[in-house]
N, C-alpha and C. Protein backbone atom coordinates (compact mmCIF):
# COMPACT_ATOMS: atom_id res chain seq x y z
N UNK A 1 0.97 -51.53 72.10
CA UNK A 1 -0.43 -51.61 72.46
C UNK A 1 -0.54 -52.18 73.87
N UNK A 2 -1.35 -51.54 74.53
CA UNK A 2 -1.44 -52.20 75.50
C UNK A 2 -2.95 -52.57 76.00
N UNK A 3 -3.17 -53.98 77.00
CA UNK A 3 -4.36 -54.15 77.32
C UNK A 3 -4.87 -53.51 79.11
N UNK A 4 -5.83 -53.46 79.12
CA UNK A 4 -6.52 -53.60 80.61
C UNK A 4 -7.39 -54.60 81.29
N UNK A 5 -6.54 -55.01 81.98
CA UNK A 5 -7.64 -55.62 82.61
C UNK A 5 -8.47 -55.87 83.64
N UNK A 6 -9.49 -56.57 84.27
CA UNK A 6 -10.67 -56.17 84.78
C UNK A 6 -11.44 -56.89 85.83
N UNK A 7 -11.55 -57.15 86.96
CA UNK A 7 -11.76 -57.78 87.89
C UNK A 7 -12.86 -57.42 88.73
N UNK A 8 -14.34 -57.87 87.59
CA UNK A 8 -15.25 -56.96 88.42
C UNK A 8 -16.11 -57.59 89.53
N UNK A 9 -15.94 -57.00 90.54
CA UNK A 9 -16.67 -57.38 91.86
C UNK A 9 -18.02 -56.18 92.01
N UNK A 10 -18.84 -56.43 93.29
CA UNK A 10 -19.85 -55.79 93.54
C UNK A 10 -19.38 -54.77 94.64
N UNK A 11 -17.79 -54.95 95.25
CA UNK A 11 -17.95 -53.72 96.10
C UNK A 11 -16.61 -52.92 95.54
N UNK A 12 -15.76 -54.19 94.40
CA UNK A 12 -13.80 -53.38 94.49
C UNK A 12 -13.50 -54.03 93.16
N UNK A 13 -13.39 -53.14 92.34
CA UNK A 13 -13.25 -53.89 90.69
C UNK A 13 -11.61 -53.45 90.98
N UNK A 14 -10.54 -54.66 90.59
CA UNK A 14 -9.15 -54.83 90.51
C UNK A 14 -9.18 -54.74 89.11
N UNK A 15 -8.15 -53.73 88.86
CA UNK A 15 -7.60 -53.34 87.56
C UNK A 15 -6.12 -53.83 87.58
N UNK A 16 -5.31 -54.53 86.10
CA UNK A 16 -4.53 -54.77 85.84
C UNK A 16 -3.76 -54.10 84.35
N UNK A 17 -3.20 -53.93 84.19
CA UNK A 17 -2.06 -53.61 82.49
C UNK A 17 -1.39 -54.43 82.11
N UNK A 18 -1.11 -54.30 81.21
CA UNK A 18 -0.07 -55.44 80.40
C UNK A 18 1.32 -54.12 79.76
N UNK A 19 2.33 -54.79 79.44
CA UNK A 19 3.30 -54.17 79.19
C UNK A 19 3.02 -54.15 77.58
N UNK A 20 4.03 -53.51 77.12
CA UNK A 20 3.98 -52.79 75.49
C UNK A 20 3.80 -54.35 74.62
N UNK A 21 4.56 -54.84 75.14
CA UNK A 21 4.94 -56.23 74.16
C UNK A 21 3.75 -57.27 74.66
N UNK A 22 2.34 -56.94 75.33
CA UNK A 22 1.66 -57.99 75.70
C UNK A 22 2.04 -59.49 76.13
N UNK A 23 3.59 -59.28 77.16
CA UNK A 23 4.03 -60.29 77.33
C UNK A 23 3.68 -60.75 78.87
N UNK A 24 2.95 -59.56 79.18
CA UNK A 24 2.85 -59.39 81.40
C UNK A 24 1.86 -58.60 81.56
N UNK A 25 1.27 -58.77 82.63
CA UNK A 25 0.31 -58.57 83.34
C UNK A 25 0.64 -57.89 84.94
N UNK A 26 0.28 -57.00 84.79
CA UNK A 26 0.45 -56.34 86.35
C UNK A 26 -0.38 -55.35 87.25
N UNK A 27 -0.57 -55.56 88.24
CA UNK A 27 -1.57 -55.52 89.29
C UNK A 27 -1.47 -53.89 88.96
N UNK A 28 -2.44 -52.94 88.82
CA UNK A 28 -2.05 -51.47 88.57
C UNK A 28 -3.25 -51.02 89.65
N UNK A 29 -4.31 -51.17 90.16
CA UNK A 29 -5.26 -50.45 91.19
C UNK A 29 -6.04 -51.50 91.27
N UNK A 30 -6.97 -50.94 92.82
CA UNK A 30 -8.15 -51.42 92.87
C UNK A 30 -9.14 -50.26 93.38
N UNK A 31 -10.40 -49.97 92.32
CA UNK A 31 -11.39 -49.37 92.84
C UNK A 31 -12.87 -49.57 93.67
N UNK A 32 -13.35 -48.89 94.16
CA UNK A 32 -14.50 -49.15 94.36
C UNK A 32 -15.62 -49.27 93.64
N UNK A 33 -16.63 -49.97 93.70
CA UNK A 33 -17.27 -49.89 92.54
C UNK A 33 -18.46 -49.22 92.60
N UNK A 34 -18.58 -47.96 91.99
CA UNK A 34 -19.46 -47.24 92.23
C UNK A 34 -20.02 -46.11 90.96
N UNK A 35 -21.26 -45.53 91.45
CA UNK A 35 -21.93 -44.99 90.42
C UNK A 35 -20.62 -44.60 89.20
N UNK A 36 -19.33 -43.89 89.63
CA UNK A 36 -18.60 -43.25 88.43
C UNK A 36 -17.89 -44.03 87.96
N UNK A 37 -17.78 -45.64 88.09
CA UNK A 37 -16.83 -46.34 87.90
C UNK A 37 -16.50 -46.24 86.30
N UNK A 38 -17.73 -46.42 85.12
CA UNK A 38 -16.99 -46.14 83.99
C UNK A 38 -16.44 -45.07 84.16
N UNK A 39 -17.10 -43.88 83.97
CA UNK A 39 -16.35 -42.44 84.19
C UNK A 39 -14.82 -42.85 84.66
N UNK A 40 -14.54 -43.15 85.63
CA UNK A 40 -13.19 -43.70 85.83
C UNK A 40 -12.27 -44.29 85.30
N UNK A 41 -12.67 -45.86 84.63
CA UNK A 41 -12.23 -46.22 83.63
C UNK A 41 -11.80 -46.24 82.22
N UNK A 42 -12.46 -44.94 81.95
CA UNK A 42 -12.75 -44.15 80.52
C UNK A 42 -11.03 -43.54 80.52
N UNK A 43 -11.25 -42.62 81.90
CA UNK A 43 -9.59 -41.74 82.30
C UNK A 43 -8.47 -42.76 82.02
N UNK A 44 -9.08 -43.81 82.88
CA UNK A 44 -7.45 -44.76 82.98
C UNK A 44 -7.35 -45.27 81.84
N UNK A 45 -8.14 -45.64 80.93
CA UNK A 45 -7.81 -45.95 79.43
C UNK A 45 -6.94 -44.96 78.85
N UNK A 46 -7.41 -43.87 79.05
CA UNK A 46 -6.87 -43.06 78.53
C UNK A 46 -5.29 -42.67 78.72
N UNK A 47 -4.89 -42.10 79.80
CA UNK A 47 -3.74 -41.85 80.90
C UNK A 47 -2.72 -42.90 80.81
N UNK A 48 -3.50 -44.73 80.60
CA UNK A 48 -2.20 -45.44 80.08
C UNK A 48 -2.27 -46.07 78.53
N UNK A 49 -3.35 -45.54 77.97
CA UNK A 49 -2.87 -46.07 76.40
C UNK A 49 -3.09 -47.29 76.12
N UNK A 50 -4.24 -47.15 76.76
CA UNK A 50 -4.82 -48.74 76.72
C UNK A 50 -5.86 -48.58 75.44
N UNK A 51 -5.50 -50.01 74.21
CA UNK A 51 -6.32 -50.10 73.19
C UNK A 51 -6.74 -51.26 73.92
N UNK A 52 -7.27 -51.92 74.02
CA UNK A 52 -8.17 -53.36 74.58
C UNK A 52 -8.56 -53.36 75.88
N UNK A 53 -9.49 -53.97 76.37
CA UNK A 53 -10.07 -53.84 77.86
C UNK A 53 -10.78 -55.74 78.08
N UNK A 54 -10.36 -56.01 78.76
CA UNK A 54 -10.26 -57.48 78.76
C UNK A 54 -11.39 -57.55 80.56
N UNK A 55 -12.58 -58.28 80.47
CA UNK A 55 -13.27 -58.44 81.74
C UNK A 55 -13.21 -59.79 81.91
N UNK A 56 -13.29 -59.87 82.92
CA UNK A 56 -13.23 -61.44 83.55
C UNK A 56 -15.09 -62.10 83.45
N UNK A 57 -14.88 -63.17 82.57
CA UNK A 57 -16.25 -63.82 82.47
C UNK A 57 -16.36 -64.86 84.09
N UNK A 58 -17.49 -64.59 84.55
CA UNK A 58 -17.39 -65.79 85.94
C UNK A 58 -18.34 -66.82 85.78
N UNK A 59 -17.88 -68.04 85.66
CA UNK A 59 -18.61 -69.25 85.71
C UNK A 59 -18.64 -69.41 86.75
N UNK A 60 -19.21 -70.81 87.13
CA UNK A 60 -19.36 -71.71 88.24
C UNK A 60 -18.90 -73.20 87.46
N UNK A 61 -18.49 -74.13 88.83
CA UNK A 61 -18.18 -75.38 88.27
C UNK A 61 -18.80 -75.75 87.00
N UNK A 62 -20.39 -75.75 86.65
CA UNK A 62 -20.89 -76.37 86.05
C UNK A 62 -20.98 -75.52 84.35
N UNK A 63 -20.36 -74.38 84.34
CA UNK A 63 -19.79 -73.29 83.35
C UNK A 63 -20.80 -72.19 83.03
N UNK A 64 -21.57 -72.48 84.13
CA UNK A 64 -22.71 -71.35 84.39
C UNK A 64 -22.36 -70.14 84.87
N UNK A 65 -23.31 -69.24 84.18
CA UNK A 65 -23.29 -67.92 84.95
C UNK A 65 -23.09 -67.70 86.21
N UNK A 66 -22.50 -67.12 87.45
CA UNK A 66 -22.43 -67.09 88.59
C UNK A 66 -23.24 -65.92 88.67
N UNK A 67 -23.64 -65.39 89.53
CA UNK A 67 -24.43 -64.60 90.08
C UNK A 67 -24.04 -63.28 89.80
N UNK A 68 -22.46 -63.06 89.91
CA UNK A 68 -22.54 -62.06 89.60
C UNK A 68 -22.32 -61.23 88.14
N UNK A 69 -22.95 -62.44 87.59
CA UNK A 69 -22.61 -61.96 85.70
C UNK A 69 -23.45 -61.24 85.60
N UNK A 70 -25.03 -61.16 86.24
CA UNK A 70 -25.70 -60.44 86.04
C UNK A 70 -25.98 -58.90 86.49
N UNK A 71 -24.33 -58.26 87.22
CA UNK A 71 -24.06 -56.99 87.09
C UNK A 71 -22.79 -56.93 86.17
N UNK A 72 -21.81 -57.80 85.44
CA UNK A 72 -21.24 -57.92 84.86
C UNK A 72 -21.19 -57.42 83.39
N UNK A 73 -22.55 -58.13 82.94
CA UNK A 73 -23.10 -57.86 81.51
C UNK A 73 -23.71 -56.57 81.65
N UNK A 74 -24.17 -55.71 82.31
CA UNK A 74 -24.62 -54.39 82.33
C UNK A 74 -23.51 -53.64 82.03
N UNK A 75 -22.47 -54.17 82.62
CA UNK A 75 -21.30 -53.02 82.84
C UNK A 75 -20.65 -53.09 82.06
N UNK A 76 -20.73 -53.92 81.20
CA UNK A 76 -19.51 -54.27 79.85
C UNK A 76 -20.67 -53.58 78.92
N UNK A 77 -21.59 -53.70 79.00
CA UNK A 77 -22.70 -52.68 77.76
C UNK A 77 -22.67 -51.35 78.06
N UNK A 78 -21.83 -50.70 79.06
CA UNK A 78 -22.13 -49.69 79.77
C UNK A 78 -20.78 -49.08 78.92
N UNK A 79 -19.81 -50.23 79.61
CA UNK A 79 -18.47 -49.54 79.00
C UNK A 79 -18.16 -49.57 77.40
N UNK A 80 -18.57 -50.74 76.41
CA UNK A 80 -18.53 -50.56 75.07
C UNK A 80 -19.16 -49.14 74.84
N UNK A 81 -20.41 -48.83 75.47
CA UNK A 81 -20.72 -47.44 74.95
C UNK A 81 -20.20 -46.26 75.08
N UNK A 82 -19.13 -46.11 75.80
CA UNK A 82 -18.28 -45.32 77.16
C UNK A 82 -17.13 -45.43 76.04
N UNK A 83 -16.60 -46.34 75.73
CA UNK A 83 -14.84 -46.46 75.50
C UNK A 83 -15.00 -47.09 73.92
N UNK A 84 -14.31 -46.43 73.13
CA UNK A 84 -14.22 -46.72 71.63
C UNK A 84 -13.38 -47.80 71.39
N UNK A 85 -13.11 -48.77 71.99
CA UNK A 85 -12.30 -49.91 72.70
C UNK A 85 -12.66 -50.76 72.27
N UNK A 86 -11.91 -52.06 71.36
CA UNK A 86 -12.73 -53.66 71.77
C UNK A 86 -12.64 -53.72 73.08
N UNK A 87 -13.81 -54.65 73.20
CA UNK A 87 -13.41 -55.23 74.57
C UNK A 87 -13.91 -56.52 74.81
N UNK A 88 -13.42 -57.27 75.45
CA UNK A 88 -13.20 -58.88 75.71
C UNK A 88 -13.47 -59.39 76.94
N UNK A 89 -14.48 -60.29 76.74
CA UNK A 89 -14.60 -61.41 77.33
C UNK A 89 -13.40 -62.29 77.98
N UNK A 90 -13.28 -62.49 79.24
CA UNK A 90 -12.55 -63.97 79.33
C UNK A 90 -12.73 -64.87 80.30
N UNK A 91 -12.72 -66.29 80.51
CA UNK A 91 -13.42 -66.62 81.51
C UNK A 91 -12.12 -66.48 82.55
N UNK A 92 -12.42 -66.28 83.71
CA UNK A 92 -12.12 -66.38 84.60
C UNK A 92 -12.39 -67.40 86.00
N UNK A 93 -11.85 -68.36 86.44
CA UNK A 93 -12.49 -69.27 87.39
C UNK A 93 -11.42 -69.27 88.95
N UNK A 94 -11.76 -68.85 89.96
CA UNK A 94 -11.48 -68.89 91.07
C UNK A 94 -10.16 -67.80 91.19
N UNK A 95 -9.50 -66.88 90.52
CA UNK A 95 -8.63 -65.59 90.64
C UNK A 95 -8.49 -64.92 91.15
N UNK A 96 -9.71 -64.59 92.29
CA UNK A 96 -9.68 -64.24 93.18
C UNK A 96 -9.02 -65.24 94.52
N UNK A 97 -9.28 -66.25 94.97
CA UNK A 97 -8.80 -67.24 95.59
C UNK A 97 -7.32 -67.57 95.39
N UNK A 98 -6.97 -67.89 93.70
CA UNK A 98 -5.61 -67.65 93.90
C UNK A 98 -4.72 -66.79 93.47
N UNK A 99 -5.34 -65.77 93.72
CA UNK A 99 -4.29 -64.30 93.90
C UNK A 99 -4.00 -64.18 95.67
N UNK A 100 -5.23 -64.75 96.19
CA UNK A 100 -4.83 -64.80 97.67
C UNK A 100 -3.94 -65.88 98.45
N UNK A 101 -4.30 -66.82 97.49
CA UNK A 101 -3.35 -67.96 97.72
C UNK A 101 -1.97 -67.55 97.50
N UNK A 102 -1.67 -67.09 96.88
CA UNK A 102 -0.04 -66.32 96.17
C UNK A 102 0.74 -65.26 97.18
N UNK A 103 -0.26 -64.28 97.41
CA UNK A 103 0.02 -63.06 97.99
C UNK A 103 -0.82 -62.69 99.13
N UNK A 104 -1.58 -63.78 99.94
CA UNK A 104 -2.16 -63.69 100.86
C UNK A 104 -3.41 -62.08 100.70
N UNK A 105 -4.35 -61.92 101.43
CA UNK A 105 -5.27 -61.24 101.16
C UNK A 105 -4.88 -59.71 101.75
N UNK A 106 -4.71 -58.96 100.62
CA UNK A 106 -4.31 -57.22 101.01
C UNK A 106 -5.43 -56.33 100.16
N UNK A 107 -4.89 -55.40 100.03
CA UNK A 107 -5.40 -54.40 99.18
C UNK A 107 -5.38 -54.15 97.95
N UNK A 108 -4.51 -55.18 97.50
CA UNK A 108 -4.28 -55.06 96.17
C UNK A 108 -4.92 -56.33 95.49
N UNK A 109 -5.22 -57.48 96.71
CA UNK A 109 -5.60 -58.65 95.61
C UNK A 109 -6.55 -58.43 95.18
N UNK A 110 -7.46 -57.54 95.11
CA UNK A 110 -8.25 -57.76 93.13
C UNK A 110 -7.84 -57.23 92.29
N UNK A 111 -6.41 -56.40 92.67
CA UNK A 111 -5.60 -56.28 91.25
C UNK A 111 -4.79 -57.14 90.73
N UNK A 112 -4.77 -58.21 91.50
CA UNK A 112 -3.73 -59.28 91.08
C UNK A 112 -4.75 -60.60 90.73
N UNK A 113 -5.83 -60.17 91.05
CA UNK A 113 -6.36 -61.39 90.32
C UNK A 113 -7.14 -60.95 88.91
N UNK A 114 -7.18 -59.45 88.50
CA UNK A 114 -7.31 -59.09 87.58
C UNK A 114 -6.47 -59.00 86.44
N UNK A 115 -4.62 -59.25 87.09
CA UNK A 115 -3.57 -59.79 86.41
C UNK A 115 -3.56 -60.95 85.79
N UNK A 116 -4.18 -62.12 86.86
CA UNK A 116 -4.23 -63.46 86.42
C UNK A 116 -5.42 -63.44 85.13
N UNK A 117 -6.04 -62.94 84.97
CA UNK A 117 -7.35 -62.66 83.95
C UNK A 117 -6.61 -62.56 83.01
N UNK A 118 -5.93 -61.02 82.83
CA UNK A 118 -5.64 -60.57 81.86
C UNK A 118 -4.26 -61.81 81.43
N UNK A 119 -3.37 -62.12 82.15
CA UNK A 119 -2.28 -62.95 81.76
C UNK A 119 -2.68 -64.51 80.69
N UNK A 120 -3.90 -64.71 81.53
CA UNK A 120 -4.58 -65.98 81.16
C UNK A 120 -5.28 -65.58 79.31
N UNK A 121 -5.51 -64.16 79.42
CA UNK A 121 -5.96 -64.05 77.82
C UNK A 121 -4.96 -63.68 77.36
N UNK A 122 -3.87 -63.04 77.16
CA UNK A 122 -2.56 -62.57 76.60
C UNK A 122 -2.18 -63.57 76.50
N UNK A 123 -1.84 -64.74 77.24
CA UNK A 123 -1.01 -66.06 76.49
C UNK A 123 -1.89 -66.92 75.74
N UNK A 124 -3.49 -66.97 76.29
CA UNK A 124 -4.29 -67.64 74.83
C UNK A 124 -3.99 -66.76 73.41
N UNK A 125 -4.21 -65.63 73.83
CA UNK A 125 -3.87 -64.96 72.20
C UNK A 125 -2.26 -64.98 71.78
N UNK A 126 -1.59 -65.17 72.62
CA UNK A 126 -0.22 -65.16 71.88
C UNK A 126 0.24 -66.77 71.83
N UNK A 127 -0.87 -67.44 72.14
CA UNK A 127 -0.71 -68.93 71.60
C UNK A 127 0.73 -69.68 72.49
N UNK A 128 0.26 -69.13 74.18
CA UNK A 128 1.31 -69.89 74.99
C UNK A 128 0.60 -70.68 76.10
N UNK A 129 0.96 -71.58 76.76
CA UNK A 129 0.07 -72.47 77.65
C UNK A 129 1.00 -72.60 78.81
């Protein structure tokens, strides 16, 4: 089984996978985010055999909504209706920052901070810290 995961921004949603054994997380694209983006995501579910779809929840310090939850929650109602998929919540806090901190800022870091998402829920569910 494998998961996807999800790094949604307002201009470049970073997509990540996990391997068969849900033991890793790895940076697989970053798109733009635009009118076809489910349409898009529907394919790549498909193409890698992804049963789960894992989005990054964004707080703020105070464990509030950040600003941009409120294109967040559209798009996760968009995609449950789109993809016959659970799909998951997870919080996410600053992953973007340190995916850049790690690997300095390219083209790929919102796929690598969509790794850190997905890695961060694969070891809560497989009960590792």
């Amino acid at each position: 089984m494998k998961y996807l995961g999800i790094d949604f921004g307002s201009k470049r949603v970073g997509l990540a996978i996990s391997d068969e054994t849900n033991s890793y997380a790895f940076p697989l694209m970053v798109l733009n985010n635009s009118n076809n983006l489910t349409e898009e995501l529907v394919e790549i579910c498909k193409k890698n055999n992804v049963e789960e779809v894992v989005v990054g929840e964004s707080k703020d310090f105070s464990q509030k909504d950040n600003e941009i939850m409120k294109e967040i929650i559209p798009f996760v109602k968009d995609l449950k209706n789109s993809l016959d998929l659970p799909i998951h919540m997870h919080p996410e806090f600053l992953t973007s920052q340190e995916a850049e901190r790690l690997q300095g800022k390219n083209e790929m870091h919102d796929a690598s901070a969509a790794a850190l998402i997905l890695k961060s829920y694969l070891d809560l569910r497989n009960n590792k810290n």
